[in-house]
Protein backbone atom coordinates (compact mmCIF):
# COMPACT_ATOMS: atom_id res chain seq x y z
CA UNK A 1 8.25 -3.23 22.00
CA UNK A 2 9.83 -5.02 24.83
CA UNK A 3 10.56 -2.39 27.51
CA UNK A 4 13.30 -3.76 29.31
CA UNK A 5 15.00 -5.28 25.93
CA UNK A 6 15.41 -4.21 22.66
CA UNK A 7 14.08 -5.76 19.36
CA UNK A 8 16.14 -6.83 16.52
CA UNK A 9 15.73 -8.84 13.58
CA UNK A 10 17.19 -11.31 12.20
CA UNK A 11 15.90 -13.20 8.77
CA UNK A 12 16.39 -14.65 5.53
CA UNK A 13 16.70 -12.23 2.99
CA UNK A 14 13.50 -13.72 0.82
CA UNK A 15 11.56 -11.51 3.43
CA UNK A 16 13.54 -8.15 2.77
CA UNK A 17 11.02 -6.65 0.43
CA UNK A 18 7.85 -7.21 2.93
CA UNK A 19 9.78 -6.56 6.20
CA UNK A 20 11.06 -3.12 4.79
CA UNK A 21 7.58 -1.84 4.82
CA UNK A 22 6.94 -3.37 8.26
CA UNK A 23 9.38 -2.68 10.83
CA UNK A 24 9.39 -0.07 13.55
CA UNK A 25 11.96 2.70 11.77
CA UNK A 26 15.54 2.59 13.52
CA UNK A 27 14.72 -1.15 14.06
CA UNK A 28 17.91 -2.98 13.80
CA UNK A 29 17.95 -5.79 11.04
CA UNK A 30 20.72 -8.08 9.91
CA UNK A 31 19.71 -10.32 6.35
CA UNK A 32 21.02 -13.48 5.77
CA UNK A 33 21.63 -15.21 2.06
CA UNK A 34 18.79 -16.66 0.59
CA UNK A 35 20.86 -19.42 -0.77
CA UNK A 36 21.71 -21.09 2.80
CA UNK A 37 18.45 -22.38 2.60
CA UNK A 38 19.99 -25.39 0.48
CA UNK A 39 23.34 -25.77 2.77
CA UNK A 40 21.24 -26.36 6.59
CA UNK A 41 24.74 -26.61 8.57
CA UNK A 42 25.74 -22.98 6.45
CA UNK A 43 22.57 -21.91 7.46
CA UNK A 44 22.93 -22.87 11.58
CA UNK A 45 26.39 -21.47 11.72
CA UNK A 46 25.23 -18.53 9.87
CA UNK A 47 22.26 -17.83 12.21
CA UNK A 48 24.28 -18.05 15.21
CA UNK A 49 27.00 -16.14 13.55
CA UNK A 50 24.19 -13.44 13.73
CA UNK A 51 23.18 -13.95 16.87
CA UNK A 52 26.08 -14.01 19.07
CA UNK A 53 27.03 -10.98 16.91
CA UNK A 54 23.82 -8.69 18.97
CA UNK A 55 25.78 -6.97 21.55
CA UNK A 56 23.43 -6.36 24.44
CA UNK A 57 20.58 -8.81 25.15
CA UNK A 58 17.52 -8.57 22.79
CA UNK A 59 14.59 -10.26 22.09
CA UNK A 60 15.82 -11.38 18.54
CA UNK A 61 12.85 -12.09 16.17
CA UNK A 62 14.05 -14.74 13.75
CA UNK A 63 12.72 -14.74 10.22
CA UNK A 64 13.02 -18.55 9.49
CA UNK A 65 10.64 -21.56 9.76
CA UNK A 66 12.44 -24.86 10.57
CA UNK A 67 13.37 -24.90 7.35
CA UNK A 68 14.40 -28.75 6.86
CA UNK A 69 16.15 -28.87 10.17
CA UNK A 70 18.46 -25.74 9.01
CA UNK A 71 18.35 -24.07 12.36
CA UNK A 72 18.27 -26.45 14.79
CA UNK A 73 20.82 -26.22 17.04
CA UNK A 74 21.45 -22.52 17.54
CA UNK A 75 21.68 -21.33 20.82
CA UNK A 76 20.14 -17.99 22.33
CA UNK A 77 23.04 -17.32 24.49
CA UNK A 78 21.43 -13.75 26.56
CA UNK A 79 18.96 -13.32 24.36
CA UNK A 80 14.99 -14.70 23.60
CA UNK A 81 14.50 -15.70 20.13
CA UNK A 82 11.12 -15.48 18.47
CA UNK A 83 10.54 -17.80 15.50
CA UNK A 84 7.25 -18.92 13.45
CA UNK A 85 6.42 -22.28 14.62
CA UNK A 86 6.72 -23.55 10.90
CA UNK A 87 8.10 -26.40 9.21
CA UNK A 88 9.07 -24.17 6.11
CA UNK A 89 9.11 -20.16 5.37
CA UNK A 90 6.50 -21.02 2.32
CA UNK A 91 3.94 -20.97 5.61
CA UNK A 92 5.42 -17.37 6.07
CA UNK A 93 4.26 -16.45 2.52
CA UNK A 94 1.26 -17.91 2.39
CA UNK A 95 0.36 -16.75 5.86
CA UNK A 96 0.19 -19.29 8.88
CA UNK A 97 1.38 -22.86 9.56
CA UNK A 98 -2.59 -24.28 8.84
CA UNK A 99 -2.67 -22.96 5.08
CA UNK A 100 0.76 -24.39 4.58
CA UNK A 101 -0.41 -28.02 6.13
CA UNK A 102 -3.67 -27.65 4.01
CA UNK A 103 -1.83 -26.83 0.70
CA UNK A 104 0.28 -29.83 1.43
CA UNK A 105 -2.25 -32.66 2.39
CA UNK A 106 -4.19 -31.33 -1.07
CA UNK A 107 -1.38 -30.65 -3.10
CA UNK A 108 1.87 -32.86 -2.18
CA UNK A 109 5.14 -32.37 -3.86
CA UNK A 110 4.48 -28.71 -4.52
CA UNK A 111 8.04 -26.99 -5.00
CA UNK A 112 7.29 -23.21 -4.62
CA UNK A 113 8.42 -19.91 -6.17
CA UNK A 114 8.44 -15.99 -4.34
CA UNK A 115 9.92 -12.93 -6.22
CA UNK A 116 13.15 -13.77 -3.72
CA UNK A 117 13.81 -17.07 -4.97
CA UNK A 118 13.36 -16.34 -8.33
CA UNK A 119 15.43 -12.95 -7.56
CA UNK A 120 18.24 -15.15 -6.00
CA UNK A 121 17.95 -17.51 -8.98
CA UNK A 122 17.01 -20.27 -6.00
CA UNK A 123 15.01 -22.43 -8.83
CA UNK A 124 15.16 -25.56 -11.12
CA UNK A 125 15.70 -24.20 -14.05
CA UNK A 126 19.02 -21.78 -12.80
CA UNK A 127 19.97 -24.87 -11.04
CA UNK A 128 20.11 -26.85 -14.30
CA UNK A 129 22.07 -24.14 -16.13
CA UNK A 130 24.48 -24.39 -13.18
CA UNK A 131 25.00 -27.54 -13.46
CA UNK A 132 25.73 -27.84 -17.11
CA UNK A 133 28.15 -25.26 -16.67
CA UNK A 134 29.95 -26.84 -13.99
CA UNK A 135 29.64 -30.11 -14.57
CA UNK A 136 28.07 -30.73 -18.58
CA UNK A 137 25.06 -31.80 -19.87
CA UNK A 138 24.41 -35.76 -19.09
CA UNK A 139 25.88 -34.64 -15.40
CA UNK A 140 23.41 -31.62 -15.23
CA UNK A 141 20.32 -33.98 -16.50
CA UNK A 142 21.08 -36.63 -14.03
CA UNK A 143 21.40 -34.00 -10.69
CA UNK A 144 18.66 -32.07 -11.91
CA UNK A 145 16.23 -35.47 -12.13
CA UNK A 146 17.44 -36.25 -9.02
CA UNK A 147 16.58 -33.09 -7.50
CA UNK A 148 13.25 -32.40 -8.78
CA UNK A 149 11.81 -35.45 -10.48
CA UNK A 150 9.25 -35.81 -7.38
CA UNK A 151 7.78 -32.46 -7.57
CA UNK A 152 4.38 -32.54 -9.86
CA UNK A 153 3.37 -28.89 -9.19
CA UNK A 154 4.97 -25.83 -9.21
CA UNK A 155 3.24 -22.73 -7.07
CA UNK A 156 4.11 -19.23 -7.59
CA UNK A 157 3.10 -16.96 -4.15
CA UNK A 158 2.67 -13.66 -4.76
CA UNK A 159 1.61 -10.89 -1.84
CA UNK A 160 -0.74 -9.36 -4.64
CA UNK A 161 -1.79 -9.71 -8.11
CA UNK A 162 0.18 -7.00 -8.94
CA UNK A 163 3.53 -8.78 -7.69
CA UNK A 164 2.20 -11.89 -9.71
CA UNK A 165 1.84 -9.98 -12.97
CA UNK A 166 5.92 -8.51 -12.17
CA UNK A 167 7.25 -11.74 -11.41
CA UNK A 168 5.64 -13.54 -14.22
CA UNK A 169 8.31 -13.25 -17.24
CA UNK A 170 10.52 -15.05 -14.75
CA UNK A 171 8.08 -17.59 -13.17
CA UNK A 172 6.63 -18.48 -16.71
CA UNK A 173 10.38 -19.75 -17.59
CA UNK A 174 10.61 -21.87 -14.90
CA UNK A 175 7.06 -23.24 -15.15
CA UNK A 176 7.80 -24.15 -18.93
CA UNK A 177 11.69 -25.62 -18.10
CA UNK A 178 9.35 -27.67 -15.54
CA UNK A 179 6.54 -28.11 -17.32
CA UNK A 180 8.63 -29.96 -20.21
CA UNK A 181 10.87 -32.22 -17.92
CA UNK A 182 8.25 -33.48 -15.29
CA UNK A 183 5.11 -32.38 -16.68
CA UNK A 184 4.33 -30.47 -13.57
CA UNK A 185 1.70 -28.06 -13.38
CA UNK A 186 1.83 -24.10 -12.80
CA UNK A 187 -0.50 -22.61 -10.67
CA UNK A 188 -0.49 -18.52 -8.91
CA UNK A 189 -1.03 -17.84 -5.42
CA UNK A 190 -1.62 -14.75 -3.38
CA UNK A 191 -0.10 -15.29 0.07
CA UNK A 192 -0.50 -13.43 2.78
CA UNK A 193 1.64 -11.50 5.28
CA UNK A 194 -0.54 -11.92 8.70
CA UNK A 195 1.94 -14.72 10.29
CA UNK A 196 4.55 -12.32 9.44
CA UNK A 197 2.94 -9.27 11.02
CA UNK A 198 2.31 -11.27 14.28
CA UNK A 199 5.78 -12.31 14.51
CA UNK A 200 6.56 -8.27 14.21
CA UNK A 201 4.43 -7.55 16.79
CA UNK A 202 4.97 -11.24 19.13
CA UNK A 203 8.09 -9.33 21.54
CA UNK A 204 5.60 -6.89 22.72
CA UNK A 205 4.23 -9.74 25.01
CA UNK A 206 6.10 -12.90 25.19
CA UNK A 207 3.69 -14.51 27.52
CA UNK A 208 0.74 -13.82 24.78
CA UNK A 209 2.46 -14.54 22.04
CA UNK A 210 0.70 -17.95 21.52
CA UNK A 211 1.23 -21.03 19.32
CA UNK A 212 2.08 -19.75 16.17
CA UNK A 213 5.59 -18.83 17.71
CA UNK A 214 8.43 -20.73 19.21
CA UNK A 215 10.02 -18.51 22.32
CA UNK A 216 13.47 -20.06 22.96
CA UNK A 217 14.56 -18.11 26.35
CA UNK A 218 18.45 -17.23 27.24
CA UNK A 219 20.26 -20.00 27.40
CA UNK A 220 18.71 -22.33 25.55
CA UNK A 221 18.71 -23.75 21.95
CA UNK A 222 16.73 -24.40 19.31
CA UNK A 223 15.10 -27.87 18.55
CA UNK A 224 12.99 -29.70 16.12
CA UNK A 225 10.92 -30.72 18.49
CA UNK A 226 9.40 -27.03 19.60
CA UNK A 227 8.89 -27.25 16.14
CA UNK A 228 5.95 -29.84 16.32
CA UNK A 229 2.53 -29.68 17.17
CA UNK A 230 0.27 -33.00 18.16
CA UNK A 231 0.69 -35.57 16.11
CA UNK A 232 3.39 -34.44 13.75
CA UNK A 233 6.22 -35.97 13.13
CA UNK A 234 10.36 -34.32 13.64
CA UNK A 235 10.61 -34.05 10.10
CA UNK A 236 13.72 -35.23 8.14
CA UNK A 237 16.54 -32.02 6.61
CA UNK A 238 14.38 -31.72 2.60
CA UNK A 239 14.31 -28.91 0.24
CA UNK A 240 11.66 -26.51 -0.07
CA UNK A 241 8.27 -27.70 -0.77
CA UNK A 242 6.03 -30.66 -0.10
């Protein structure tokens, strides 16, 4: 890695399981909640919580995409930052930014599933059973329609068929509970974990590390905008999925 700087991590915890098997040993690595995805100001004061918490200066690798505008605004203080130039971590599952913009223009209003979210009970059906507890059941229909009643398909991203096959007692309740409500259709994916390997290996050379990655340097902060390539739009704060 970086000679004059060391490496640490920091991510969402959705991307435990695949960095484990990644990282340089002795790598330092701080996981954040999975469920600050749906909170964006938890999530910013979170990340920089994490950030300002690295005690010498480091070239931080950040395991996030933009992730509806959830860390925008967190500063690098003496350190460089290293992020996937994504809109949403579902292009670090399924592998780069381009898939994820494919999937989206072929298949809008996709909400998707990984063995984290579905781990983390991050999904529509745990949501609804929340939400009856908390609030009863003509409360918990109306939030839950209002959360998901634009979604029409619901995509399950596995990193191989065998992960699929594991996750699919879980996935197959949440594709019915959906299924049933909006009539939206299940479908299996195998992802891929090449964006996330080039993001491992992105601090070796900063200068190189292309346009897959946003580089925010020491003292600056993170914006939408480095976010965007031509043509695209800032996009507004939205949950996951198309």
């Amino acid at each position: 890695m970086n000679a004059s700087r060391p490496t640490v991590v920091i991510a969402c915890r959705v991307l435990q399981e695949l960095l484990a098997t990644r990282l340089p040993a002795g790598m330092p690595v701080t996981y954040l909640e999975i469920l600050l995805h749906n909170t964006p100001k938890k999530l910013a004061a979170a990340l920089q919580e994490a950030v300002d918490a690295v005690a010498e200066p480091s070239t931080v690798i950040v395991g996030y995409g933009l992730c509806g505008n959830g860390i925008v605004g967190v500063k690098s203080g003496p350190h460089t930052l290293v992020i996937p130039r994504t809109h949403d971590c579902v292009a670090i599952f399924l592998g780069s930014h381009q898939l994820y913009v494919q999937r989206f223009f072929a298949n809008p209003n996709t909400y998707y599933l990984t063995r984290g979210w579905l781990e983390a009970k991050d999904e529509p059906l745990q949501d609804y059973l929340d939400y009856v507890r908390d609030f009863g059941e003509e409360s918990a229909d109306y939030l839950v329609e209002m959360k998901y009643h634009h979604y029409r398909k619901l995509c399950m991203v596995g990193f191989s068929q065998e992960e699929l096959d594991e996750c699919r007692p879980m996935s197959a309740r949440v594709a019915e509970f959906c299924a049933r409500r909006w009539n939206m259709q299940y479908e299996e994916v195998v992802g891929s974990a090449s964006l996330l390997d080039a993001l491992i290996l992105a601090p070796q050379d900063l200068k190189t590390a292309g346009p897959e990655f946003v580089v925010v340097p020491p003292g600056g902060e993170i914006e939408a905008a480095m976010f965007m390539r031509e043509g695209e739009a800032v996009p507004a704060p939205a949950m996951r999925g198309g």
